[in-house]
N, C-alpha and C. Protein backbone atom coordinates (compact mmCIF):
# COMPACT_ATOMS: atom_id res chain seq x y z
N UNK A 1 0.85 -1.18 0.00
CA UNK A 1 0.00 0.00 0.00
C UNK A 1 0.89 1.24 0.00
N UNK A 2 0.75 2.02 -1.05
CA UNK A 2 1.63 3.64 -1.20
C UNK A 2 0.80 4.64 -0.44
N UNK A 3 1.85 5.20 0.26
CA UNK A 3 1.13 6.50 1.25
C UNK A 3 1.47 7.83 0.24
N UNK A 4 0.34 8.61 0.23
CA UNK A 4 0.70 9.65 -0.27
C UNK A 4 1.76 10.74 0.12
N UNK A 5 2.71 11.50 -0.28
CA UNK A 5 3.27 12.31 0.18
C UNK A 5 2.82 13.45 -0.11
N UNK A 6 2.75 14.55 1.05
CA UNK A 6 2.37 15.88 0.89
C UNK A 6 3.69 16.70 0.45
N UNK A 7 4.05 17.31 -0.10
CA UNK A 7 4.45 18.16 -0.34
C UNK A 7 5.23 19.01 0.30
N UNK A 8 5.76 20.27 0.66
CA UNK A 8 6.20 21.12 1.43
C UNK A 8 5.28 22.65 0.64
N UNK A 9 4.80 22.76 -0.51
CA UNK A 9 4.09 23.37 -1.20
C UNK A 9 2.68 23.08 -0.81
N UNK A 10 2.38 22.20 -0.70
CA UNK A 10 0.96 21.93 -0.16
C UNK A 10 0.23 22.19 1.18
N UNK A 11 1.72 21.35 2.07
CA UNK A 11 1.17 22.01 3.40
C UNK A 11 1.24 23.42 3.57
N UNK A 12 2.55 24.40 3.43
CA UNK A 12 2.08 25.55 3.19
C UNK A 12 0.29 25.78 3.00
N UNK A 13 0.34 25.32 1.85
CA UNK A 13 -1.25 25.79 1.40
C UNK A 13 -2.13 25.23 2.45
N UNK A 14 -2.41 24.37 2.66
CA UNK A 14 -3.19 23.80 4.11
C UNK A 14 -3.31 24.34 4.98
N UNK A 15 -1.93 24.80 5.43
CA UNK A 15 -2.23 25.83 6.80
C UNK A 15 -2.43 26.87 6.29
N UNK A 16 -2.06 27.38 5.24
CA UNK A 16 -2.85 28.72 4.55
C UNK A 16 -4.57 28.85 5.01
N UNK A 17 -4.64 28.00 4.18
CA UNK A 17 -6.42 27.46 4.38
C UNK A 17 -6.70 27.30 5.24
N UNK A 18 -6.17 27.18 6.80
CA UNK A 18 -6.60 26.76 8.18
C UNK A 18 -7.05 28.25 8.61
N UNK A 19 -6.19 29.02 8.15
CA UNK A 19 -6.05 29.95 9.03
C UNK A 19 -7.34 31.44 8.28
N UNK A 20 -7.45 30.71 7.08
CA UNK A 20 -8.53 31.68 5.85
C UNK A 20 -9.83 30.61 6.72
N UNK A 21 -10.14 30.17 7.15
CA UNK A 21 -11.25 29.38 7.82
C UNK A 21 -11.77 29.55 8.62
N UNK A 22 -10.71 29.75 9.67
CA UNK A 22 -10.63 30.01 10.76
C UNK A 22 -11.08 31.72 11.13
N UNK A 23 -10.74 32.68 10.13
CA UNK A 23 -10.82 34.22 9.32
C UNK A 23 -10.01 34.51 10.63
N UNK A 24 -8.76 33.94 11.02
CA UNK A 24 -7.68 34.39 11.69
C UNK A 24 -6.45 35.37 10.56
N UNK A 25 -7.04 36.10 9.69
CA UNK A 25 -6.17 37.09 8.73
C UNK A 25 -4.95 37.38 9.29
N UNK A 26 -5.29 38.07 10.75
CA UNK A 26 -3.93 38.74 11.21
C UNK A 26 -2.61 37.41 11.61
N UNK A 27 -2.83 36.10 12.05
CA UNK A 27 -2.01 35.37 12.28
C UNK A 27 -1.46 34.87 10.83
N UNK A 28 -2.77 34.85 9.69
CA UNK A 28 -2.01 34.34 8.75
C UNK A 28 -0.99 35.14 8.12
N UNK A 29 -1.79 36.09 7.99
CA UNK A 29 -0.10 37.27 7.58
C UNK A 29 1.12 37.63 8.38
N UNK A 30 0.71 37.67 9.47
CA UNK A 30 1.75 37.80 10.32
C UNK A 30 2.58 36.37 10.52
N UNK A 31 2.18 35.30 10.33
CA UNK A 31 3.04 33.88 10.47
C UNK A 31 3.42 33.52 9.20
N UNK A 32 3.01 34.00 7.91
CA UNK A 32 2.79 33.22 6.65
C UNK A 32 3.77 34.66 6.01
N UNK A 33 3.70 35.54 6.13
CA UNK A 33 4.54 36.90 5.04
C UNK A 33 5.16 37.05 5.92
N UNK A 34 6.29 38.00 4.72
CA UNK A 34 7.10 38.52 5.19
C UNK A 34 6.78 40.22 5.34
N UNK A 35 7.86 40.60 6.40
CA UNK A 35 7.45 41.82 7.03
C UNK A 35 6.77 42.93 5.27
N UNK A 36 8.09 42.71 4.09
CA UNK A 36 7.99 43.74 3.13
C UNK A 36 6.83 43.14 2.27
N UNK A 37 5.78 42.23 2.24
CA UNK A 37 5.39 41.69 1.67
C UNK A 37 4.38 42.58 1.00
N UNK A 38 3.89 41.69 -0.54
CA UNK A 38 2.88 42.77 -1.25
C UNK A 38 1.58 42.05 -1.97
N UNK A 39 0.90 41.77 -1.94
CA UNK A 39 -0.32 41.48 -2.94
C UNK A 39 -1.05 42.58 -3.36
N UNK A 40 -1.02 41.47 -4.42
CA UNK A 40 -1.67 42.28 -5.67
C UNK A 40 -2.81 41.39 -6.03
N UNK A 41 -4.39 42.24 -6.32
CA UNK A 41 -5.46 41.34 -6.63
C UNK A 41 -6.31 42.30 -7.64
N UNK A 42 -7.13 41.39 -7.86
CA UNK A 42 -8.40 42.29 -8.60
C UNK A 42 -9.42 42.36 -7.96
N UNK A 43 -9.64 41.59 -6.81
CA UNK A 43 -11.33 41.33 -6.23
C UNK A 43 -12.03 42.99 -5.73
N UNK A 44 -12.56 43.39 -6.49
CA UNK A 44 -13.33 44.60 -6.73
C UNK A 44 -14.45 44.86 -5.70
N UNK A 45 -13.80 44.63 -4.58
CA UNK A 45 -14.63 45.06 -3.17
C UNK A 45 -14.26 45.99 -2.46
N UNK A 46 -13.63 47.13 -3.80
CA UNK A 46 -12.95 48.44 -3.02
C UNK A 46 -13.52 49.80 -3.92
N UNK A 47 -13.22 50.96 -3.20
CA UNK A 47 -13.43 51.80 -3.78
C UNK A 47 -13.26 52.27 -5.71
N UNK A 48 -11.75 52.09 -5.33
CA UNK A 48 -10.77 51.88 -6.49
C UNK A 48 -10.99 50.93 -7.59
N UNK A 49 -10.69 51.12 -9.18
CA UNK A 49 -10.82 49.67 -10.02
C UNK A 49 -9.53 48.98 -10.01
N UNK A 50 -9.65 47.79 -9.92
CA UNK A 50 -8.57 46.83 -9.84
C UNK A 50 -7.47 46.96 -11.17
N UNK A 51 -6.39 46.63 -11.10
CA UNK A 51 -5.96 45.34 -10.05
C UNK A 51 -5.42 46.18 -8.88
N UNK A 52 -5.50 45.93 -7.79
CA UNK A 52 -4.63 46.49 -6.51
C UNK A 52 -3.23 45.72 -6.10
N UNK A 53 -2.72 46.62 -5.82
CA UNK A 53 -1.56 46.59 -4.84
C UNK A 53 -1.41 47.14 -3.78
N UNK A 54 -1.19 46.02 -2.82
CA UNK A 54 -1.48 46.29 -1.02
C UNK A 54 -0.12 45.95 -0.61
N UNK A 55 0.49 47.12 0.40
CA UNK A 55 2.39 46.72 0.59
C UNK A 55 2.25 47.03 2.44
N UNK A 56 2.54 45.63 2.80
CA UNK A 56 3.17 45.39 3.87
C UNK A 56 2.19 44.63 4.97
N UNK A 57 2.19 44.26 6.22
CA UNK A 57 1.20 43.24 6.92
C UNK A 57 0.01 43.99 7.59
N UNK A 58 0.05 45.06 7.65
CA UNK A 58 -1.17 45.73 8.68
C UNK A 58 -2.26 45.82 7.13
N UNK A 59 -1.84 46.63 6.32
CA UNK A 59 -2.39 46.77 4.84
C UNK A 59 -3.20 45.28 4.45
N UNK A 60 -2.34 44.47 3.91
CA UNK A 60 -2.62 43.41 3.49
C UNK A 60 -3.29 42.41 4.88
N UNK A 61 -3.54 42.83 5.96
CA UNK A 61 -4.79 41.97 7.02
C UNK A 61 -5.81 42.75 6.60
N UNK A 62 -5.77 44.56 6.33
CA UNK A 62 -7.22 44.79 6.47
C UNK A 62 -7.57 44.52 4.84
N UNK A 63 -7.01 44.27 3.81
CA UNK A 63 -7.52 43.81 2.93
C UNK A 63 -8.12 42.72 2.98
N UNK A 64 -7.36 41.60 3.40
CA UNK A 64 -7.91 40.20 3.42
C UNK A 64 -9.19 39.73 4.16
N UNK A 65 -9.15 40.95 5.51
CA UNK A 65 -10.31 40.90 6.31
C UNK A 65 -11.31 41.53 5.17
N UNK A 66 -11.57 42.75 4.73
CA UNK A 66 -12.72 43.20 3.81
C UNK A 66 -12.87 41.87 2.35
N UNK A 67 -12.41 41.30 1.98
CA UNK A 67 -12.48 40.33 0.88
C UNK A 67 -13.55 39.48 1.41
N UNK A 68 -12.91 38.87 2.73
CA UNK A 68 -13.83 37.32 2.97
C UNK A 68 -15.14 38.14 3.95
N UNK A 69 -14.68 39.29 4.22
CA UNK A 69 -16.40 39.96 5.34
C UNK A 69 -17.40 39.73 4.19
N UNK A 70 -16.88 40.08 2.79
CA UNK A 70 -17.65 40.52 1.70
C UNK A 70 -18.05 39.08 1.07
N UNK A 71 -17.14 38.08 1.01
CA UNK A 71 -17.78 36.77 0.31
C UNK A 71 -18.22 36.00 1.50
N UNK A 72 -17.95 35.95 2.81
CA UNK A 72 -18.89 35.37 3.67
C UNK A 72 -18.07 33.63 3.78
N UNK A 73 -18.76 32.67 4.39
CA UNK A 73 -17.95 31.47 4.92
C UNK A 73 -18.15 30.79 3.51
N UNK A 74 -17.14 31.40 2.95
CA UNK A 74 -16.77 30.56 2.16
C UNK A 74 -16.32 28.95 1.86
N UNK A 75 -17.01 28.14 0.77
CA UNK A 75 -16.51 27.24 0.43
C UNK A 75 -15.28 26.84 -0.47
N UNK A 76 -13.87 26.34 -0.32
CA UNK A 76 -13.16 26.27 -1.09
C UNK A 76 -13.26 24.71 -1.69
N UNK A 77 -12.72 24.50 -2.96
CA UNK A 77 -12.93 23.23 -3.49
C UNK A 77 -11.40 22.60 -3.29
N UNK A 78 -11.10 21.45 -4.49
CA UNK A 78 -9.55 21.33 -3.44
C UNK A 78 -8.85 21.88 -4.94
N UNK A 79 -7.74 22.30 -4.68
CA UNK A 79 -6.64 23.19 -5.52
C UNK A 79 -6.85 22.46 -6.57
N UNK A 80 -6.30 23.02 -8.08
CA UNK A 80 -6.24 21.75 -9.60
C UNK A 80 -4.83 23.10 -9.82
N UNK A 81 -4.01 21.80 -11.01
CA UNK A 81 -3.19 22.56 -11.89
C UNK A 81 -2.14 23.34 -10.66
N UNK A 82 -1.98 22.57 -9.28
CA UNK A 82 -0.85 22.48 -8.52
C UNK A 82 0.37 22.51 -8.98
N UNK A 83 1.42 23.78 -8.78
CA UNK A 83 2.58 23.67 -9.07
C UNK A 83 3.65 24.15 -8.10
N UNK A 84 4.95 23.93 -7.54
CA UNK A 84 5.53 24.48 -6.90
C UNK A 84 7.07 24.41 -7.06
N UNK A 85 8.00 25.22 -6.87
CA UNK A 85 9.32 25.18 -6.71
C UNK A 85 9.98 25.29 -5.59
N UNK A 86 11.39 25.86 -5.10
CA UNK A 86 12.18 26.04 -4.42
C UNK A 86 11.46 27.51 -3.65
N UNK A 87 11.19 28.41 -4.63
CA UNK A 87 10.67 29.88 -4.37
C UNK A 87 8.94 30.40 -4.92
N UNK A 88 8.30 29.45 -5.23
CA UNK A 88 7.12 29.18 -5.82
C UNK A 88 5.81 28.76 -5.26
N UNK A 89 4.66 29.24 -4.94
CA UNK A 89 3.91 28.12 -5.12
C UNK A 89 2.50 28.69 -6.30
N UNK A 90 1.45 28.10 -6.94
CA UNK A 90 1.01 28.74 -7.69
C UNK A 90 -0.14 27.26 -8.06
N UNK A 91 -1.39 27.91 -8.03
CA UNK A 91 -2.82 26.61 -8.16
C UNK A 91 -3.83 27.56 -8.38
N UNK A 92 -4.71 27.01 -8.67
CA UNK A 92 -6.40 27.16 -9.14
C UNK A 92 -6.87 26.23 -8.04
N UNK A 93 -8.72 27.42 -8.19
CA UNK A 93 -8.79 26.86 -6.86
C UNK A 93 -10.61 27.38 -7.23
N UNK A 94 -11.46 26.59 -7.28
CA UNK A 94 -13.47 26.76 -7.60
C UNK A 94 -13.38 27.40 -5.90
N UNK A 95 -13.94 28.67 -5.64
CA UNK A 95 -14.41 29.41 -4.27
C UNK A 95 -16.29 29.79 -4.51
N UNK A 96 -16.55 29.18 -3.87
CA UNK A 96 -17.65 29.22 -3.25
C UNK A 96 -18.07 30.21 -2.23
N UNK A 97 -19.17 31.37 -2.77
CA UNK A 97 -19.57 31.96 -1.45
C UNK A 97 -21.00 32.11 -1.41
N UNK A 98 -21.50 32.16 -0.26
CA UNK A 98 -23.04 32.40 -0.30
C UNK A 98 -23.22 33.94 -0.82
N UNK A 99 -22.41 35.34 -0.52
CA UNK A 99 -22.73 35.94 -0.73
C UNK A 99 -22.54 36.75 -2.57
N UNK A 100 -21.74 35.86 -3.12
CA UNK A 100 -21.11 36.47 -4.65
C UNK A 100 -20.85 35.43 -5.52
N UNK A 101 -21.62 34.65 -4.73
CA UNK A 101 -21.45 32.96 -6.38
C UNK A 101 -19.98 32.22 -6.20
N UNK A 102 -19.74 31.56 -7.22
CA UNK A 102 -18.46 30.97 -7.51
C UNK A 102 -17.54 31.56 -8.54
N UNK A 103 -16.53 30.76 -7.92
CA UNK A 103 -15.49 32.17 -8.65
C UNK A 103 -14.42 30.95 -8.81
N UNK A 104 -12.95 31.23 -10.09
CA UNK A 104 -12.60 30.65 -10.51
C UNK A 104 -11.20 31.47 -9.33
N UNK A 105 -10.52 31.53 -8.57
CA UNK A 105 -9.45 31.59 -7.96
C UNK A 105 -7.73 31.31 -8.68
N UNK A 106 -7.17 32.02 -9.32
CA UNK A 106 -5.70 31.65 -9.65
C UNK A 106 -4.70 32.27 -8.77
N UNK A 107 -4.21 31.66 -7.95
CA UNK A 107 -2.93 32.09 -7.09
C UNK A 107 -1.29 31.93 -7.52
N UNK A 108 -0.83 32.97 -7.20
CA UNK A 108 0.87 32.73 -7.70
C UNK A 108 1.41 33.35 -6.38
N UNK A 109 2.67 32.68 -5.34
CA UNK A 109 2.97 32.84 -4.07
C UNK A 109 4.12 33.13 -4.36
N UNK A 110 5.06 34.00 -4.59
CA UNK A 110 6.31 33.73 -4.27
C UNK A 110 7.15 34.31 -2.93
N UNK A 111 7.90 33.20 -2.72
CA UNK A 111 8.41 32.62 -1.48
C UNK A 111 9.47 33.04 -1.08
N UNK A 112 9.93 33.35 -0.03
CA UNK A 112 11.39 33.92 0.36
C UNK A 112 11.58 33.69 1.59
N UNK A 113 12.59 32.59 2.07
CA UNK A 113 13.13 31.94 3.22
C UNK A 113 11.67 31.61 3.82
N UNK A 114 10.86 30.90 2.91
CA UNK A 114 9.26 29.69 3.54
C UNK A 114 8.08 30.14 3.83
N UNK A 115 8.50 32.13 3.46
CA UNK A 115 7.34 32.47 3.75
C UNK A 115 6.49 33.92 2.14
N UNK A 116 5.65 33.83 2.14
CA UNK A 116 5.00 34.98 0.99
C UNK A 116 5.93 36.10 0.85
N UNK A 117 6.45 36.39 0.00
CA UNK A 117 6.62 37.74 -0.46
C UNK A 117 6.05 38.88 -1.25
N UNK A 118 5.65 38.12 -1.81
CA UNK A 118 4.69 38.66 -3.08
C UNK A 118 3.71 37.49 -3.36
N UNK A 119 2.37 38.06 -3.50
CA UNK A 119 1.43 37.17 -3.62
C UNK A 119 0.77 37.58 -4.49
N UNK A 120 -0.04 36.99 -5.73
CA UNK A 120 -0.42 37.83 -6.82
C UNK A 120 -1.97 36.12 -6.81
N UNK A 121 -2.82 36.98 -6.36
CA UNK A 121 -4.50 36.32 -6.51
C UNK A 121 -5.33 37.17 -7.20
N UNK A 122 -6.15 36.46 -8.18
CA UNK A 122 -6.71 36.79 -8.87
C UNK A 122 -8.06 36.02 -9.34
N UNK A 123 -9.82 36.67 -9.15
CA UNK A 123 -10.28 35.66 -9.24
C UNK A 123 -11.44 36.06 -10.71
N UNK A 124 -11.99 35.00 -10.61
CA UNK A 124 -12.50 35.23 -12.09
C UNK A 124 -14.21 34.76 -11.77
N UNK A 125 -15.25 35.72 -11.42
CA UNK A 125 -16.81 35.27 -11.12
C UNK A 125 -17.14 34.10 -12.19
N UNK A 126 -17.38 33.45 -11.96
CA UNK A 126 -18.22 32.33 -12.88
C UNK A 126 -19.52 32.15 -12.65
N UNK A 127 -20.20 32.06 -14.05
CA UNK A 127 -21.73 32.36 -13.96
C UNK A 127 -22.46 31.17 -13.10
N UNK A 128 -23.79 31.83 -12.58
CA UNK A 128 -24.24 30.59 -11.63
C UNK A 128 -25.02 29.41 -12.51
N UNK A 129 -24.78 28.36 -12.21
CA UNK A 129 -25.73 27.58 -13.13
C UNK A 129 -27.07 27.32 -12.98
């Protein structure tokens, strides 16, 4: 019987997801980025038209907090089209919300000494069926 192996890219993502669940934002940024860290998104739950760029951890919690206040307890599906490197991680991902439908999720992480540096998410509404 073969046991699966997880990854070091995956778990990353797992506890990513523990902590987006949990809508513990401030631990995930603060345990998961780095101090100079930056995302960049399009999710259009701001004043401004996208794409945004958010620089550094206080910034990028109150973003992450207004994203999921706005899509609500979200359902995630499990990652497809998984890829990762040394400095990488980067997947698709079906998000589910009660409050804004489903949405097609593409993430690109890049990594510096195990943790986010730059995070570039981007999601794409998909019509309801």
């Amino acid at each position: 019987m073969s046991t699966a192996t997880v990854t070091p890219g995956r778990k990353f993502f797992d506890e990513h997801m523990e902590y987006i669940m949990a809508k513990d934002f401030a631990a995930m940024v603060n345990e998961t980025y780095t101090d100079d860290c930056v995302l960049v998104h399009n999710f259009a739950f701001f004043d401004d038209p996208p794409p945004y760029t958010v620089r550094g951890k206080e910034a990028i919690i109150e973003a992450e907090t207004k994203i999921f206040q706005r899509q609500g307890d979200i359902e995630p599906g499990e990652p497809f089209n998984f890829v990762e490197g040394d400095d990488f991680l980067a997947f698709q991902i079906i998000v589910t919300s009660p409050n804004t439908g489903r949405w097609l999720i593409n993430d690109v992480w890049h990594l510096r000494d195990g943790k986010i540096d730059r995070y570039f998410a981007f999601g794409y509404h998909l019509e309801d069926d």
